[in-house]
N, C-alpha and C. Protein backbone atom coordinates (compact mmCIF):
# COMPACT_ATOMS: atom_id res chain seq x y z
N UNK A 1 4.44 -12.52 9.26
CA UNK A 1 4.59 -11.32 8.45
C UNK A 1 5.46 -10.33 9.21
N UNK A 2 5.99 -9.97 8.25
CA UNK A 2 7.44 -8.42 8.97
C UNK A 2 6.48 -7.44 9.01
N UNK A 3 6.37 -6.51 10.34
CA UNK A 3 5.93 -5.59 9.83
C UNK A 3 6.50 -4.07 10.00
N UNK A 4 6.36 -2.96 9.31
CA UNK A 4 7.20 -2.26 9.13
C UNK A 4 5.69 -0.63 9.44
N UNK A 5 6.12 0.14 9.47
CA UNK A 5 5.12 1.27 9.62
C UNK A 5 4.92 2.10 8.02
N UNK A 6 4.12 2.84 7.58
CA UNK A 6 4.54 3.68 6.92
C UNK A 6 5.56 4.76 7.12
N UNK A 7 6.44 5.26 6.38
CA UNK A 7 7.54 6.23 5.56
C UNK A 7 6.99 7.51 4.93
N UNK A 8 7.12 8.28 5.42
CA UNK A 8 7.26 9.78 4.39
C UNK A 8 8.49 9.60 3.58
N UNK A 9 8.42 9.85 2.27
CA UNK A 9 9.89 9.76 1.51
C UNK A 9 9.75 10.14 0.49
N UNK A 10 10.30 11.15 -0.53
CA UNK A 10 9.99 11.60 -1.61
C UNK A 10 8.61 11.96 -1.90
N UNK A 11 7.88 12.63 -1.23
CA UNK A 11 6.48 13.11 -1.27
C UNK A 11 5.76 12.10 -1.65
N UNK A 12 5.80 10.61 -0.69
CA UNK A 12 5.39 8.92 -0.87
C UNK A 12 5.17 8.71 0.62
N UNK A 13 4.26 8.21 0.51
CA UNK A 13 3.94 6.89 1.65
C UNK A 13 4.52 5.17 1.30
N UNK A 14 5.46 5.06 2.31
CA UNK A 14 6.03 3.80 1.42
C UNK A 14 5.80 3.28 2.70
N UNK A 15 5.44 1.83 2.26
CA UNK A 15 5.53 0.80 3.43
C UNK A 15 5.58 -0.55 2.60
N UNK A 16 6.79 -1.61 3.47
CA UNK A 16 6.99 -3.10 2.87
C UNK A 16 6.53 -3.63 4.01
N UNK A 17 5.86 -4.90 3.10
CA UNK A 17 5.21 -6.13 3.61
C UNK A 17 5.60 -7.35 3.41
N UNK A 18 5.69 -8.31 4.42
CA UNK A 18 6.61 -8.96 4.06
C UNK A 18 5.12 -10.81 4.86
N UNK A 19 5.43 -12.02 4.00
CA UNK A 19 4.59 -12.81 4.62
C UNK A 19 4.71 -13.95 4.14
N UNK A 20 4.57 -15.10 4.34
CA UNK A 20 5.16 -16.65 4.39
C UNK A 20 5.32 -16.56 3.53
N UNK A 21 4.68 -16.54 2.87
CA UNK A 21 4.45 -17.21 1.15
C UNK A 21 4.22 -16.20 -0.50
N UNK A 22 4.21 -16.90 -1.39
CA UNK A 22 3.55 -15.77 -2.44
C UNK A 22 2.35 -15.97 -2.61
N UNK A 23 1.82 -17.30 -2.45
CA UNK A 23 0.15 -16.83 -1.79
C UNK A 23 -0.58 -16.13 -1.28
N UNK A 24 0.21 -15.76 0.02
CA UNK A 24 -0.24 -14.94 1.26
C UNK A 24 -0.01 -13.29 0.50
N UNK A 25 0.55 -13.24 -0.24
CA UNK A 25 1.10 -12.00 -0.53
C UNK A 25 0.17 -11.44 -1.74
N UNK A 26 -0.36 -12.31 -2.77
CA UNK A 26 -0.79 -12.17 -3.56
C UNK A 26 -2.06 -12.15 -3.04
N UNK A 27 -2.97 -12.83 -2.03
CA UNK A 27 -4.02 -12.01 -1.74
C UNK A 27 -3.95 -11.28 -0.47
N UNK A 28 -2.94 -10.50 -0.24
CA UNK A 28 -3.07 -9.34 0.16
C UNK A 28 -3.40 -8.28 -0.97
N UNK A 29 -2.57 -8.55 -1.99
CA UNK A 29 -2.78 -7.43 -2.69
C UNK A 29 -4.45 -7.47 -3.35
N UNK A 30 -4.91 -8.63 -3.79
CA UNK A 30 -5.83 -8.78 -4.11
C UNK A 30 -7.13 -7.79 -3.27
N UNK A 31 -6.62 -8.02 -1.95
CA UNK A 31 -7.55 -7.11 -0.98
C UNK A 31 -7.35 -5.61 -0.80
N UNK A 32 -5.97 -5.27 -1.09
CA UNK A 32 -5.56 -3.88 -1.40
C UNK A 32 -6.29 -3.36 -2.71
N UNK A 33 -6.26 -4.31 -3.75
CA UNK A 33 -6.42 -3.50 -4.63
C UNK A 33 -7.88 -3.54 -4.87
N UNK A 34 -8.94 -3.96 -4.58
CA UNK A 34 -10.16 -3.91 -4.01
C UNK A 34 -10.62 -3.12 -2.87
N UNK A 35 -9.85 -2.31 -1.93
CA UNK A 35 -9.66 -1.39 -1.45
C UNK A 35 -9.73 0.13 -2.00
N UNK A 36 -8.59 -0.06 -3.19
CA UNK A 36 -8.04 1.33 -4.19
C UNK A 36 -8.98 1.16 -4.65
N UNK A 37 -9.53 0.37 -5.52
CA UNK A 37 -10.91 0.75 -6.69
C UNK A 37 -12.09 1.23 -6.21
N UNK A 38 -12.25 0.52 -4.82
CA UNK A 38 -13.52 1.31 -4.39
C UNK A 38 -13.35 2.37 -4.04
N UNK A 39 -12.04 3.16 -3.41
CA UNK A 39 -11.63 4.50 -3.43
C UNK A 39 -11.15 5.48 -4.30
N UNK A 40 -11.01 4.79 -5.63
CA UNK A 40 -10.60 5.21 -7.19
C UNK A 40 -9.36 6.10 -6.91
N UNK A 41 -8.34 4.86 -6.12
CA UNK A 41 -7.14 5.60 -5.69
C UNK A 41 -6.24 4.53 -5.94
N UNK A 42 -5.01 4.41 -6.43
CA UNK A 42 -4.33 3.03 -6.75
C UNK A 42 -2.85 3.68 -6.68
N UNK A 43 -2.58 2.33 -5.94
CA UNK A 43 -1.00 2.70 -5.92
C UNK A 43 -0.17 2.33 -6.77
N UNK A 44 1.26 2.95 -6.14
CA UNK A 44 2.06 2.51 -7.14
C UNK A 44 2.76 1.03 -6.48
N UNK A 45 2.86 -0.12 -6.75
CA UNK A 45 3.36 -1.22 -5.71
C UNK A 45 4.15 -2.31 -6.73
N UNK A 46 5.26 -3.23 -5.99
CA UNK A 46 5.91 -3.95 -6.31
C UNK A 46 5.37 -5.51 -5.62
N UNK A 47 5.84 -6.73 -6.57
CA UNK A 47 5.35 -7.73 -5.51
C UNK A 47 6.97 -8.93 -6.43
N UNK A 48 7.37 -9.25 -5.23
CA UNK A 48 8.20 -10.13 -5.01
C UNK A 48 8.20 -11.45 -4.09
N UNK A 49 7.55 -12.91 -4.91
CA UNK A 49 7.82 -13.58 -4.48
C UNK A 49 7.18 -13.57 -2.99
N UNK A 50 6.96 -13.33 -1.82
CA UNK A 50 6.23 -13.08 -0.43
C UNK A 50 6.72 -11.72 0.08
N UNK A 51 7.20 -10.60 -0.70
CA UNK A 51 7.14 -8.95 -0.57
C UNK A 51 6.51 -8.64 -1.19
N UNK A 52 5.09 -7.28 -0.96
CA UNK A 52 4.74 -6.42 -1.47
C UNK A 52 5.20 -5.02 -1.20
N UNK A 53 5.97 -4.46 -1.80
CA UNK A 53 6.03 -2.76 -1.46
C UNK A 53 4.86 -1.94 -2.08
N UNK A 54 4.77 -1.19 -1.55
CA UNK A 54 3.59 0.00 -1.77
C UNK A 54 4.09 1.24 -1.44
N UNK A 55 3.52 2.36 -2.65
CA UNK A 55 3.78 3.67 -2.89
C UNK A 55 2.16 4.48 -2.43
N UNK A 56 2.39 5.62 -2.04
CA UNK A 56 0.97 6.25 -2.08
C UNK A 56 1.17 7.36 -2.53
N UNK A 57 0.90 8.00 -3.41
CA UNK A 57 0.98 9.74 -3.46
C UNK A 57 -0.27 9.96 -4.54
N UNK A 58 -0.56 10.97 -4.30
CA UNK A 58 -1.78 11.37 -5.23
C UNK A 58 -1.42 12.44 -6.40
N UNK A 59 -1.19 12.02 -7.78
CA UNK A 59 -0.66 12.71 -8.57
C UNK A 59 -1.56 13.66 -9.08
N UNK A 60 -2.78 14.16 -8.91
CA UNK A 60 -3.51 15.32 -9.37
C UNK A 60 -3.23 16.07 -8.07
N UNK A 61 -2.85 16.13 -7.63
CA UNK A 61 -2.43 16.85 -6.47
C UNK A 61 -1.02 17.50 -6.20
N UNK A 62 0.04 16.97 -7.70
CA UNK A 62 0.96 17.25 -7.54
C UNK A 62 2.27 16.18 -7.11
N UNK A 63 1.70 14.86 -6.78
CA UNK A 63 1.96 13.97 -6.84
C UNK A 63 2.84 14.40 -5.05
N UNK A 64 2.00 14.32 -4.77
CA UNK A 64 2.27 14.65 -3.03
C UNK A 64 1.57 13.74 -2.02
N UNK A 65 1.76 14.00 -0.82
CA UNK A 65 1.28 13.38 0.32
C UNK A 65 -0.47 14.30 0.40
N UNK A 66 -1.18 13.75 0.43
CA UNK A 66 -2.20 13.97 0.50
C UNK A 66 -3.43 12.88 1.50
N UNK A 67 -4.55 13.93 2.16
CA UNK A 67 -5.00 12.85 3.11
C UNK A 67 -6.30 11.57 2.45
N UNK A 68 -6.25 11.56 1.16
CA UNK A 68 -6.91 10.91 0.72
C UNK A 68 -5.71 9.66 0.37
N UNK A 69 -4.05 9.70 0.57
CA UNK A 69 -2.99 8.95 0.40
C UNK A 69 -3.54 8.62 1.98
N UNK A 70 -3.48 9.39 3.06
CA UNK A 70 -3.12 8.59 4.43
C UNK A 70 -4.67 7.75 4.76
N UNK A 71 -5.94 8.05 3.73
CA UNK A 71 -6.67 7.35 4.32
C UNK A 71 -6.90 5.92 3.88
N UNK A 72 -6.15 5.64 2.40
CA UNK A 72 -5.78 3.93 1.95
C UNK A 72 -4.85 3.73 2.44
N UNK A 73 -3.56 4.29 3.35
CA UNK A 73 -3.03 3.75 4.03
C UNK A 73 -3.56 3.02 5.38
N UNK A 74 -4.41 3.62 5.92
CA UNK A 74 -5.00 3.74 7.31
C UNK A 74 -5.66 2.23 6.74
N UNK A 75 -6.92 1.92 5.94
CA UNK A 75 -7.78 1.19 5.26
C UNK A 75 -6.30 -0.57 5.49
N UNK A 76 -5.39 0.15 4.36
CA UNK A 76 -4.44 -1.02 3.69
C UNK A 76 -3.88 -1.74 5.47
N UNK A 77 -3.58 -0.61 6.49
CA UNK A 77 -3.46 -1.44 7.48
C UNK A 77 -4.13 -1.82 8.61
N UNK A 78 -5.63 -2.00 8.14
CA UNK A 78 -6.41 -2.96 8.98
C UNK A 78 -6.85 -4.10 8.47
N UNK A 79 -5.87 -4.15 7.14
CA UNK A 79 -5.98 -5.54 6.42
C UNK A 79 -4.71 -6.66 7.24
N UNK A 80 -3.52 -5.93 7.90
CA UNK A 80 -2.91 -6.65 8.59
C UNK A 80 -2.84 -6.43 9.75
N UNK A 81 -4.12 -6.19 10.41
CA UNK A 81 -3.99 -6.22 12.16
C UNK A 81 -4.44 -6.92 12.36
């Protein structure tokens, strides 16, 4: 897997993931997004083939960086340590 850090960018937390296969990729997300629901926080994300990109911003908030965005980030990357 590539790994890349999170991004501040357009009032977003962006980070790509990158991993062998579309298997591998598809249950990552599977575990992400079982992550968001139990935090009733969901991103905005792309999945390509063995890339997932992921967005974070919290739109009742203005659709900003917010620390309830940096704490499913924090969560999303101890799914790949």
């Amino acid at each position: 897997m590539t790994i890349t850090m999170w991004q501040e960018t357009d009032n977003k937390l962006y980070r790509k993931f990158r991993f062998a296969d579309f298997s591998e990729a598809f249950a990552f997300m599977t575990r992400v997004a079982m992550l968001a629901e139990k935090a009733d926080h969901h991103p905005t994300w792309t999945n390509t083939w063995n890339t997932v990109e992921i967005w974070l911003c919290s739109h009742d908030a203005g659709n900003t960086i917010t620390d309830r965005d940096r704490r499913l980030a924090a969560a999303i990357d101890k799914l790949v340590a």
